[in-house]
Every structure is written in C-alpha cells, then in structure tokens.
Protein backbone atom coordinates (compact mmCIF):
# COMPACT_ATOMS: atom_id res chain seq x y z
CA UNK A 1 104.65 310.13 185.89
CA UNK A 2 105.18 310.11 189.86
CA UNK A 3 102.40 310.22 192.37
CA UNK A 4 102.85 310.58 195.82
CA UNK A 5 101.39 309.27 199.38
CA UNK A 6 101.99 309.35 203.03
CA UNK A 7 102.33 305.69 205.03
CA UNK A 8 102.41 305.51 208.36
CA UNK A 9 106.08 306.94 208.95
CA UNK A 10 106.97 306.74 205.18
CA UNK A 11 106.59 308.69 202.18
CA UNK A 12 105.75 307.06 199.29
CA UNK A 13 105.85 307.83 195.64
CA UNK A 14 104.75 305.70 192.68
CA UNK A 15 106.54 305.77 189.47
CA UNK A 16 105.17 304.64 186.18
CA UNK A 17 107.94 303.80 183.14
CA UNK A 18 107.19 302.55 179.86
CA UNK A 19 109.74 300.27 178.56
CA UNK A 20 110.19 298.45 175.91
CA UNK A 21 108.65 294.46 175.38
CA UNK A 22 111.62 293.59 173.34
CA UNK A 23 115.02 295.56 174.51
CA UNK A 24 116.62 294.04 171.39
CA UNK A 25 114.02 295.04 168.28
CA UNK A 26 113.31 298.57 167.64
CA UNK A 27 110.46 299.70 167.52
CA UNK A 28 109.17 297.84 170.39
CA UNK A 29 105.91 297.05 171.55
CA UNK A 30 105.79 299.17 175.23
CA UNK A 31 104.79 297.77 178.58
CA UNK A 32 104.67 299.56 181.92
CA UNK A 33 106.87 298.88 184.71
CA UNK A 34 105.60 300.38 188.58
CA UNK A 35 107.74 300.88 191.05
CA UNK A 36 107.48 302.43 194.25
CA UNK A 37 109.72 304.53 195.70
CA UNK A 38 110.05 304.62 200.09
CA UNK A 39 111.70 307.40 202.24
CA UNK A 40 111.37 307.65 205.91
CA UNK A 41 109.42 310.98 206.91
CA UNK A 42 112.31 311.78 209.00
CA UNK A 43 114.88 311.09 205.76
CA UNK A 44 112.49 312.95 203.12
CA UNK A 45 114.67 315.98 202.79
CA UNK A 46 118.12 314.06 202.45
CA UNK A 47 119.99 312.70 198.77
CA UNK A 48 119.92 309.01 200.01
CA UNK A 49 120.92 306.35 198.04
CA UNK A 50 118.49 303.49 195.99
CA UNK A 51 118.17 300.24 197.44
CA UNK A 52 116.28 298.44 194.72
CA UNK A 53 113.99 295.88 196.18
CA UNK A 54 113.95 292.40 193.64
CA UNK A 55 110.58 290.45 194.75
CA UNK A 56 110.91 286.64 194.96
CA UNK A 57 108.34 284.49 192.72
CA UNK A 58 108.62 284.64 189.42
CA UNK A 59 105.48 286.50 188.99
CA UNK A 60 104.88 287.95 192.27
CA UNK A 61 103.99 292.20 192.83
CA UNK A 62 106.69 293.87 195.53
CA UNK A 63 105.46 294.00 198.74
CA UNK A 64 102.82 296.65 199.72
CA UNK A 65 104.07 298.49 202.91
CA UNK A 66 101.53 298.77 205.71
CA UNK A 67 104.05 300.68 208.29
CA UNK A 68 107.85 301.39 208.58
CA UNK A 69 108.67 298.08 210.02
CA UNK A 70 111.11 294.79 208.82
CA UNK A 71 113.56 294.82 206.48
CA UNK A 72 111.87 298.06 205.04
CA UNK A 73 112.53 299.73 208.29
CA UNK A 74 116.42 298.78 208.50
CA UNK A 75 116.78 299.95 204.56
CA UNK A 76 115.47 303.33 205.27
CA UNK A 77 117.60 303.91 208.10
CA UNK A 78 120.49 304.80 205.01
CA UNK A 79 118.60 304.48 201.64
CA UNK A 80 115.68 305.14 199.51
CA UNK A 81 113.72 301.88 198.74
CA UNK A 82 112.23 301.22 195.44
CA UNK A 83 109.63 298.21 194.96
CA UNK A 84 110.29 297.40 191.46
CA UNK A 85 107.05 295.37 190.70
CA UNK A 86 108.24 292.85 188.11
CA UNK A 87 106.88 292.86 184.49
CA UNK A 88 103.75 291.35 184.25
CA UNK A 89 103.20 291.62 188.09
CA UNK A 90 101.37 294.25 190.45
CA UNK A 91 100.92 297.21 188.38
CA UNK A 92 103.53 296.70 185.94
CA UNK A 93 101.65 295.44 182.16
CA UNK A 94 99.90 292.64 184.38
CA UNK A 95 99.80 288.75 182.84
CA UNK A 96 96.55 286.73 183.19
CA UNK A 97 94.53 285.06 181.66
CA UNK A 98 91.87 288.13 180.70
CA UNK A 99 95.17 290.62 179.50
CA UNK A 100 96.45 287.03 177.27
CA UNK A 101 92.59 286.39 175.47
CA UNK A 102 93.46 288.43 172.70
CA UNK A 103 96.54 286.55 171.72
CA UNK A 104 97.19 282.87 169.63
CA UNK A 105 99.20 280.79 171.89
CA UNK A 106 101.87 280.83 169.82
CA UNK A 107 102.18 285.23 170.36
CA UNK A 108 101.58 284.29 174.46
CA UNK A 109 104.67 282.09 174.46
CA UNK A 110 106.76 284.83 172.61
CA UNK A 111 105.23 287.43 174.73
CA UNK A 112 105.78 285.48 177.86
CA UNK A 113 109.76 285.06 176.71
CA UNK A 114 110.41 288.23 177.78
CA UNK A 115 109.37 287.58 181.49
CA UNK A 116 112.32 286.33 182.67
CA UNK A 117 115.18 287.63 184.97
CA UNK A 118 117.17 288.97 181.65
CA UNK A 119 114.23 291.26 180.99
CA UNK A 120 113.60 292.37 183.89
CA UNK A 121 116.74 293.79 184.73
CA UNK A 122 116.87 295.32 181.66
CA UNK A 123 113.45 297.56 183.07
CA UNK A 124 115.89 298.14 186.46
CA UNK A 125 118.49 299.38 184.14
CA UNK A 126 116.69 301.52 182.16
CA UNK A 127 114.57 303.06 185.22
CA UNK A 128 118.18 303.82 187.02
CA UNK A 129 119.07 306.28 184.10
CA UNK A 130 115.48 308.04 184.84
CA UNK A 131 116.30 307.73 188.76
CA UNK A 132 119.70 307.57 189.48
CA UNK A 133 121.62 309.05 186.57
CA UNK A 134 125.50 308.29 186.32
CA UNK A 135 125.03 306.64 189.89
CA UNK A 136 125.14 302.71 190.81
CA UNK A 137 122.56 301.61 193.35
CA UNK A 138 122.70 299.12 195.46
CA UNK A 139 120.57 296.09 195.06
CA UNK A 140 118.35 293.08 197.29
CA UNK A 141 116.71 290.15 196.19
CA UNK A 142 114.91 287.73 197.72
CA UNK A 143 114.30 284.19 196.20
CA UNK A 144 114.13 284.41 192.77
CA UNK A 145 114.80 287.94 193.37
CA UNK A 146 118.53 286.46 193.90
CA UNK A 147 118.38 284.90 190.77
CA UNK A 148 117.86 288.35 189.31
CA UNK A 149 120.99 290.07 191.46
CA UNK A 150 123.18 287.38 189.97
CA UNK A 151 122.09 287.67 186.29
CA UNK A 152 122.49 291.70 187.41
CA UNK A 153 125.89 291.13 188.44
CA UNK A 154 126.54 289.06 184.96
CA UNK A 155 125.16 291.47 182.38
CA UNK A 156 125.27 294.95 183.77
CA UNK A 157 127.32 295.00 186.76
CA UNK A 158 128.64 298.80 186.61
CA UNK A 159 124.78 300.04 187.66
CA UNK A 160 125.35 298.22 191.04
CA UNK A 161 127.30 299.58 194.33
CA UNK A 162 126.53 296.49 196.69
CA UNK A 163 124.44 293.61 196.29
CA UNK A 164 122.03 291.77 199.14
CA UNK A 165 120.49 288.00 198.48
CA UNK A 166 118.28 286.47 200.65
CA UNK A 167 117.57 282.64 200.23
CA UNK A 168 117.96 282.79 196.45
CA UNK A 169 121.47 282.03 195.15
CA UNK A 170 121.02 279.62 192.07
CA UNK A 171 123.29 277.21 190.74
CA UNK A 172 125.27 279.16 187.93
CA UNK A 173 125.18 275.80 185.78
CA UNK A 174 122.96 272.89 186.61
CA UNK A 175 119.54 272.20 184.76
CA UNK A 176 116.07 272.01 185.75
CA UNK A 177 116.10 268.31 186.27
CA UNK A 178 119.01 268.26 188.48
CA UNK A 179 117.17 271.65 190.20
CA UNK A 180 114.57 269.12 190.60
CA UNK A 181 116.20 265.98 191.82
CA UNK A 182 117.29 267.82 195.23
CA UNK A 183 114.27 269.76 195.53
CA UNK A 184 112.60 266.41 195.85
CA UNK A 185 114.55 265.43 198.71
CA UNK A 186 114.18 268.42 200.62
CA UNK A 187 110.53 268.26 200.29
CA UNK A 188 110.43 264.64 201.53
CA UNK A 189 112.47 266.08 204.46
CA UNK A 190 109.82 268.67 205.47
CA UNK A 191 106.89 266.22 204.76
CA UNK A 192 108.88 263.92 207.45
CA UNK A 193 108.97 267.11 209.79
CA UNK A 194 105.21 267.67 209.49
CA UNK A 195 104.37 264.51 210.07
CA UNK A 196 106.29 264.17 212.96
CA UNK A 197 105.41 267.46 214.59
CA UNK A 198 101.64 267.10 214.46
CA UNK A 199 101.01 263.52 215.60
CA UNK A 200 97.37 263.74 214.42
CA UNK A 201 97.55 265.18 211.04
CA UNK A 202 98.26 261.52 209.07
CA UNK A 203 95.27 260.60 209.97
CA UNK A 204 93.32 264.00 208.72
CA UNK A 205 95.29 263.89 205.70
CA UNK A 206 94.71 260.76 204.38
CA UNK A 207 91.28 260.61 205.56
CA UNK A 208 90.65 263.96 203.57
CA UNK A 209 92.66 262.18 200.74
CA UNK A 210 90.30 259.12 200.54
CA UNK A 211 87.41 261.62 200.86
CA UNK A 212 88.24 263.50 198.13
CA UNK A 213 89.38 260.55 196.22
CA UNK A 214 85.74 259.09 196.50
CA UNK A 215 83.61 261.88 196.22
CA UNK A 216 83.72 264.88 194.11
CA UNK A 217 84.09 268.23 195.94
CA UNK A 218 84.36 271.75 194.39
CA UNK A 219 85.97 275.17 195.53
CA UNK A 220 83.78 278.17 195.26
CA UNK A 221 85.44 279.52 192.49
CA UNK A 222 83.53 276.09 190.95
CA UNK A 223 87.02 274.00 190.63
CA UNK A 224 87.19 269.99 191.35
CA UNK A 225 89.04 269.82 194.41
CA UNK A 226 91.51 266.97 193.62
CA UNK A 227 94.07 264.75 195.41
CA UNK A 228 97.05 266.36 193.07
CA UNK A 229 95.86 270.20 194.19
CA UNK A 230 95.51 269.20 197.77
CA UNK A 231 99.24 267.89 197.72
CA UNK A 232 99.92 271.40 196.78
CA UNK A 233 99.89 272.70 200.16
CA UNK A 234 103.04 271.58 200.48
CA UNK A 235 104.67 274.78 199.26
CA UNK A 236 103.92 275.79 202.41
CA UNK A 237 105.74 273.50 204.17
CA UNK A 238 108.79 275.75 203.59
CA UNK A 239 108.13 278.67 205.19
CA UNK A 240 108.32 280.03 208.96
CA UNK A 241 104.78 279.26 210.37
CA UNK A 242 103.72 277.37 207.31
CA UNK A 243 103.22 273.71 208.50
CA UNK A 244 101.28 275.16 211.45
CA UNK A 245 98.91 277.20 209.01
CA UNK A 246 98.27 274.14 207.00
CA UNK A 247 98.06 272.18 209.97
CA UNK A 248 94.79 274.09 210.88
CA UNK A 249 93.42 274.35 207.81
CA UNK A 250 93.19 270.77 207.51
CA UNK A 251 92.62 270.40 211.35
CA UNK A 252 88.92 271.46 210.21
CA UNK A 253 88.61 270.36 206.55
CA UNK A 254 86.25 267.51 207.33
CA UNK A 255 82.94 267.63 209.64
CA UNK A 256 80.20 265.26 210.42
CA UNK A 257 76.64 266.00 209.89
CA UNK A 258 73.27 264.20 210.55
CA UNK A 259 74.42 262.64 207.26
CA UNK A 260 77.67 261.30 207.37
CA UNK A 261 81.26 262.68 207.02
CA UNK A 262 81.39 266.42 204.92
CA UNK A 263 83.58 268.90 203.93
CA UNK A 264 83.85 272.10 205.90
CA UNK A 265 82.52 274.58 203.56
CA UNK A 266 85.52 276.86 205.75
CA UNK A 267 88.03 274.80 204.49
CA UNK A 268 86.74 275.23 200.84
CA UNK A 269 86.73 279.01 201.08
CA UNK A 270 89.96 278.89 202.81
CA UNK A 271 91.80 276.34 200.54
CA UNK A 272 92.02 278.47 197.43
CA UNK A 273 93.80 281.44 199.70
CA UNK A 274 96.96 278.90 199.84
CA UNK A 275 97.57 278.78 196.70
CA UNK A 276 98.59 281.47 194.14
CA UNK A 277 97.94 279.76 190.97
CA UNK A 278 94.51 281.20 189.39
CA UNK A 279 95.85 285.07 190.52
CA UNK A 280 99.65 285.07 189.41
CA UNK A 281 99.92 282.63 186.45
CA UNK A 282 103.12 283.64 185.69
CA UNK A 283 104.40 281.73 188.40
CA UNK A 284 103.15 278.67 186.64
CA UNK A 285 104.13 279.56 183.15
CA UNK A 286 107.43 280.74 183.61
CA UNK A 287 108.68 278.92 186.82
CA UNK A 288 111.21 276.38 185.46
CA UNK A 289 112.18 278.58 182.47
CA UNK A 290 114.67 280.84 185.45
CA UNK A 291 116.32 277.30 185.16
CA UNK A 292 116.95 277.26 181.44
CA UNK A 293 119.68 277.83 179.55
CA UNK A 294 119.48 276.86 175.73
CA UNK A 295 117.79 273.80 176.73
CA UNK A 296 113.62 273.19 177.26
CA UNK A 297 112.13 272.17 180.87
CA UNK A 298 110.12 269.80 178.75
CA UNK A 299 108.44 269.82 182.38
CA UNK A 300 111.07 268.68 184.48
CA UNK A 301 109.29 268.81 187.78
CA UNK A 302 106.85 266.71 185.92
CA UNK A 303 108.95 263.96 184.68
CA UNK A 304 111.12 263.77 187.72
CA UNK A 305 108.24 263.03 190.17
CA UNK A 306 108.37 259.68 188.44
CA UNK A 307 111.36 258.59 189.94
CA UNK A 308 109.33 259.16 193.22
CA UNK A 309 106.76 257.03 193.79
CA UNK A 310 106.27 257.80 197.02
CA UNK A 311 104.32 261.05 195.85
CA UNK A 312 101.42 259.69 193.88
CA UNK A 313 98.28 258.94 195.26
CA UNK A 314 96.45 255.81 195.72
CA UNK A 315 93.72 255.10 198.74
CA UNK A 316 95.80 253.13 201.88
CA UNK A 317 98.98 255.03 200.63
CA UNK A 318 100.12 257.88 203.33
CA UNK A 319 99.92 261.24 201.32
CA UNK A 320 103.13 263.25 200.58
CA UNK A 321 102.79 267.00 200.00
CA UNK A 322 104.70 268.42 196.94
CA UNK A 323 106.48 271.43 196.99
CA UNK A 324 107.62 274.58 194.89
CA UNK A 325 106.47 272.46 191.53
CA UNK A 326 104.21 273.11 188.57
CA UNK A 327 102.89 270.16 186.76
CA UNK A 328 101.00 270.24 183.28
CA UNK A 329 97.76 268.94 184.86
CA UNK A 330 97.79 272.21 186.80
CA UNK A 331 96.48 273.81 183.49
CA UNK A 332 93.40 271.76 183.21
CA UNK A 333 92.35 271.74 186.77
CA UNK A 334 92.79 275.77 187.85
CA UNK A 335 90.32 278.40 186.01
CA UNK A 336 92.61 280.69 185.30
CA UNK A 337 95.52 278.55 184.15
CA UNK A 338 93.21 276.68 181.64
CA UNK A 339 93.03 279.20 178.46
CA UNK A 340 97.18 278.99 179.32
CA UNK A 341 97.83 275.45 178.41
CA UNK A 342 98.70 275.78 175.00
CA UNK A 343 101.12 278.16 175.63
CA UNK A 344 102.63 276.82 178.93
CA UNK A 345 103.32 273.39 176.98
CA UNK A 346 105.15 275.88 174.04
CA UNK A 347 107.00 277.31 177.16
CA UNK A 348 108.23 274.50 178.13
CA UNK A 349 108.89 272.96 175.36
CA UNK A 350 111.49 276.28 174.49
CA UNK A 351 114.98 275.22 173.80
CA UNK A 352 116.91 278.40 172.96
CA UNK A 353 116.34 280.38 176.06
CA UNK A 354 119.38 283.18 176.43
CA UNK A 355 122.19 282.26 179.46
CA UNK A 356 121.05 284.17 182.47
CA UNK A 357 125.09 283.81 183.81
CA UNK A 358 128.02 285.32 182.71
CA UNK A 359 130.37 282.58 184.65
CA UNK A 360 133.36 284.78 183.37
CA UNK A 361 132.28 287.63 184.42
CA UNK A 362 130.88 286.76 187.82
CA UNK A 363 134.44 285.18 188.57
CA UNK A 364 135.87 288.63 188.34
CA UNK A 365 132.87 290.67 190.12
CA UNK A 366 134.08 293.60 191.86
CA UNK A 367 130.54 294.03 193.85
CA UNK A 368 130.23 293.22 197.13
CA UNK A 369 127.71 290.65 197.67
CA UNK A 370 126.30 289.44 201.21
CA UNK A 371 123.46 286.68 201.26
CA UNK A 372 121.77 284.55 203.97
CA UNK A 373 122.20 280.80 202.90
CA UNK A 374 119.23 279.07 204.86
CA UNK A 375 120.64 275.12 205.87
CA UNK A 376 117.17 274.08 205.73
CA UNK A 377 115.64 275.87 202.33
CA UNK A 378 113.26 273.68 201.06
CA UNK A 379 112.98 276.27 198.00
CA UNK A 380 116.77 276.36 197.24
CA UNK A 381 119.08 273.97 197.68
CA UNK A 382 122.09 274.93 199.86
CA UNK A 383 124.61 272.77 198.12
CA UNK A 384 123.76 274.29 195.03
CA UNK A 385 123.90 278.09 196.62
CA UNK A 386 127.34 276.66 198.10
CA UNK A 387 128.67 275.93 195.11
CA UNK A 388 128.04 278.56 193.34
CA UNK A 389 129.18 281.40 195.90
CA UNK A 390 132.68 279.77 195.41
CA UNK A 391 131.98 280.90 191.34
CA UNK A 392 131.48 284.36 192.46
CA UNK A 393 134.46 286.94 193.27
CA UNK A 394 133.52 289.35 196.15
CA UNK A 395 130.80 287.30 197.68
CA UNK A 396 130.13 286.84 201.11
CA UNK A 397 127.51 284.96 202.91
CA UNK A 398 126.25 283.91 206.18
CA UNK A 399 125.14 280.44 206.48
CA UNK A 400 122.10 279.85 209.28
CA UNK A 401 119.48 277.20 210.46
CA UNK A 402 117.57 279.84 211.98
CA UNK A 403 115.44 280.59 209.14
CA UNK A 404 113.25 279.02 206.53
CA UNK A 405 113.14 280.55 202.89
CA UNK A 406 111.22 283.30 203.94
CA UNK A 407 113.09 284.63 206.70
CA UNK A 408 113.47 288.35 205.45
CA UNK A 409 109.67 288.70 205.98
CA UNK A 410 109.71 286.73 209.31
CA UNK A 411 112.73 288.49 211.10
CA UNK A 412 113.62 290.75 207.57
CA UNK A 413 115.40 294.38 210.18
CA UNK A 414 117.40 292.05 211.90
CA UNK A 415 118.69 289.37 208.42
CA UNK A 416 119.28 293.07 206.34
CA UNK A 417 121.23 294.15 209.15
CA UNK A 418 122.90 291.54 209.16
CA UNK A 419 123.90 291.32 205.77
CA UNK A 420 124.82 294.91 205.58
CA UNK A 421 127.09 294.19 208.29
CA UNK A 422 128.94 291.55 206.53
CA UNK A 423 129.14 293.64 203.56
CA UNK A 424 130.50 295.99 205.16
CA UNK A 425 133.54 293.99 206.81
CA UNK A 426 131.87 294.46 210.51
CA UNK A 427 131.44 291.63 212.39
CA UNK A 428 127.96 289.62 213.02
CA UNK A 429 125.58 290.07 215.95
C-alpha cells in the first residue's frame, strides 16, 4: 500500500510493508515497517536511484521533512530518498509501553530481540526486492544508523551500491564496558566545556541540585524530579547548540517568591521535552544490546559509573552531567519505562545475542564507504571509529572538529556533499 503527498518542493509517498517478526521461523508473526519515499517535484518524472535513509537512536522514527532543505535537499539533487522508520519506531509496529501490556515479560524480551540492527536490515532487504528489484541502492546512516550500514555491509552487502556514515562507525570488536569506559571520558570532557563556557551555570546547577535534593518536586506528567534524571541533560551536551539549550533551561529553573526559593513551573513543563525516555522506550531497552555480541550488558553503563565517583551526587559536591547512558533506576523513576523493568533487566541480562560483524567479510568489502569522523563525538568514540575503518576494505572518511555528533542535521547539504565527494574520488571543499 502507497499513499502519496505534496511537501513544499517534494513529493512524498508513504509505503506500508509487512514483514516478518522472526526472518528465521516460518510462519512468522508480521509487523509493519513505514517508510517514506522523497522525490524533488522537479525530479518526479525521472528513474533515480534509492538513497535509503538509516535514522540514528536505537528507537528513533526517520525524520519528518518540513521543506526540501539539508542533507535531504543535497540527496535529491541525484536520488530518491526513502525514510525507513525503524521497527518499532514512527509508524512501523510501534514499541511502548501500551502496544507491550498484553505481553509476560519474558515474551517482551523475546519480542524486543528482534529490534536490533540485524533485524532491521533484514526489513531494508526485503523492502528493496518490493522497491528496487535486481538493483543495489545506495545507503546513509547516521549514529546508530552507521552501526546498521556496517552490519549491512557484513551480512548482505550485494543490495548496496555506495555507503554514507555520519558520526556512527562502531568498534567491530570491543564490548559494552570498554564502549563505556571512553564514553565516560568524553563526557567528563564536555561537562569541563560547559562549565567553563557559562561561568554562572555551577552555581545554578548545584543550587538546583541541593534543591531538588531537599525537597520533592514533580514533572507534570506526575514524575519525582530527581538528582539522577536531572544529570540526564547531559546527553545534550553533545550536540551543536546543546549546552546553550540546557544552559537556558536551567538559567530559569529556580525563582523566588514571597515564600522562599521555587521551581519555575516553565522549567518543569520544559524539562520532560529534553529527554526521550517515556516516548521512545526502545532507546532504553535496547541501547547497549547494539554493543553485544554473545555476551550480556549486565548494565554496563551502570556498573562502570562506579569507577567514577565523580558522577554521583551528594550536597557540596559540584554536579556532573551524564551522557548517552541508561541506568536500571531509569525504569522505576519514568512512567512509561516502569511496566518495562522486568523485561529491560531480561534484556540485559541476554548472553547469546547474534554477531552484528562479519570482520571477514568487511575486510574484503567492495562498497565504497565515505563517513564524517567527528574529533570531538561525545556519542562515539573516535579512536574506536579509527580503528575500525582500518578493518574495513574500501572505506574512506573525513576526519573534522567542525562538528558535534549531530552535524548532518546542523550543516547535513554541505557534510552529504561532502561525503559524496569523497566517495566519489573528487577532492574536498
């Protein structure tokens, strides 16, 4: 089933596929995968190739296109975009809370198994033979969306032309601890930055610490509003124009009434908008999983905050922010996570996860690959991306400061072109 719509400057048409849960047992329970497919008004009439869009996340929709503009803009200058929301994202069989009530924990965490990069380009597989019959397509992901180009590239590399990553190479090999152990470095790095940047804002942030250490405060959605979650800003530390965003938000978290010292019901209604926990929980379920490999998380980012002490909490302690982590207290303290936690600590406590990598295969990959490498990720490490682009044959990259992780959606026309460039053996502007 297609439908179709007019953007400003783009024709769009939505495809629905059904596909199966489990590609391996037949007969399969089905699921629907959405994707939407982009042309540029003037390019309607023209056989243009796919360039199949890989969101970041996990469990993240695709983008929804307000205008021909970005990276979207430079794509359709040659191709035909397709948004390939995700399983269990955007309109594709969506995971929550509500769609997982029916199910034991036990069927959630074997439902939930098939979430992962392995399955989900399986769906791009099977939609290519619907799509783009007998023809290879070329391919872009961004964040984890790399993750997903690579494990493309491992298990089914004749559907791809030419391959695009934007701050998402993976190591091939390491494990979710050692993921973890640089992660936490980088994030003390940007905590330093922010600090240092906004003279002011150690003083609001440990004064809103104390505040909400000594005095219960709820969100609207009716959630405590604890030291822990407010450290979880720091995700978006990492991203062009994040630290100033947080920066006002807690610029104005605290006011003083006829009273005495309160908090900015603003702030409160503002707070929850940072944070994408309670409305896509698959980020939070299945995050450290896209680092396993026939081994558990057995909550890595969990147990490796130990061996920094400099993150936990106590009043006349400066505050650190954490970063792109999920801790088990997370499913206690957000609404929509809670009826989860059984099945999140099952999740993480899975040991026989499939390999994602093909290390063999990749070392003999006849794609050409281009990715941005940002120096100052806070997301992905660089070393790790490094390494692992001298385990893949055909694989180009362009190394920049220029950019945080999200730089595709900050500067996206000019990093694609880019990219295609270098692909392409032309030389960068």
């Amino acid at each position: 089933m297609h439908i179709d719509i007019t953007l400003s400057d783009i024709k769009a048409r939505k495809h629905f596929f059904s596909v199966p849960l489990d590609y391996q047992q037949s007969p399969s329970k089905q699921i629907t995968v959405f994707a939407r497919e982009l042309v540029s008004i003037e390019n309607q009439h023209k056989q243009l190739p796919y360039l199949v869009f890989f969101q970041g996340g996990p469990g993240f929709g695709a983008v929804r296109p307000l205008s021909n503009s970005g990276w979207i803009k430079r794509a359709l200058k040659e191709y035909r975009v397709l948004l390939l929301d995700q399983r269990g994202t955007g309109l594709s069989t969506p995971v929550n809370a509500t769609s997982l009530s029916y199910m034991s924990a036990t069927d959630q965490a074997a439902y939930l198994s098939f979430f992962r990069a392995d399955s989900i380009i399986r769906d791009a597989e099977y939609i290519r033979t619907k799509l783009s019959p007998g023809e290879p397509w070329s391919i872009l992901g961004q964040s984890f969306g790399g993750f997903c180009v690579l494990h493309y590239l491992s298990a089914a590399p004749e559907g791809v032309k030419e391959a695009y990553i934007t701050g998402g190479i993976p190591s091939l090999t390491r494990s979710a601890d050692e993921v973890y152990q640089a992660t936490y470095q980088r994030v003390i790095a940007k905590n330093n930055d922010f600090f240092t940047r906004f003279s002011d804002a150690r003083v609001l942030v440990d004064t809103l610490a104390k505040y909400l250490f000594d005095n219960k405060v709820y969100l609207g959605t009716g959630e405590l509003l604890t030291v822990e979650m407010l450290q979880l800003l720091g995700i978006n530390l990492g991203m062009e124009q994040g630290p100033e965003s947080v920066y006002y938000l807690l610029e104005q978290a605290l006011i003083d009434t006829p009273h005495g010292v309160d908090v900015n019901p603003l702030f409160l209604h503002q707070f929850s908008q940072y944070l994408d926990y309670n409305t896509n929980p698959i980020f939070a379920l299945m995050h450290e999983s896209i680092y396993c490999q026939q081994q558990a998380s057995a909550w890595s980012a969990h147990r490796i905050r130990a061996q920094y002490s400099q993150f936990n909490y106590k009043p006349g302690k400066p505050l650190l922010f954490t970063g792109e982590m999920v801790y088990p207290w997370m499913f206690s303290q957000f609404e929509q996570l809670e009826p989860l936690q059984q099945a999140a600590n099952l999740i993480a406590a899975k040991k026989d996860w499939p390999a994602l990598y093909n290390l063999e295969q990749l070392a003999v990959n006849k794609v050409p690959v281009a990715a941005a490498i940002y120096s100052e990720d806070m997301f992905v490490e660089m070393q790790y991306s490094l390494e692992t682009a001298k385990q893949v044959s055909n694989l180009k990259y362009w190394l920049t400061s220029e950019y945080e992780h999200n730089g595709i959606r900050m500067d996206g026309e000019r990093v694609l072109d880019k990219l295609i460039s270098l692909n392409r053996g032309h030389c960068l502007r």
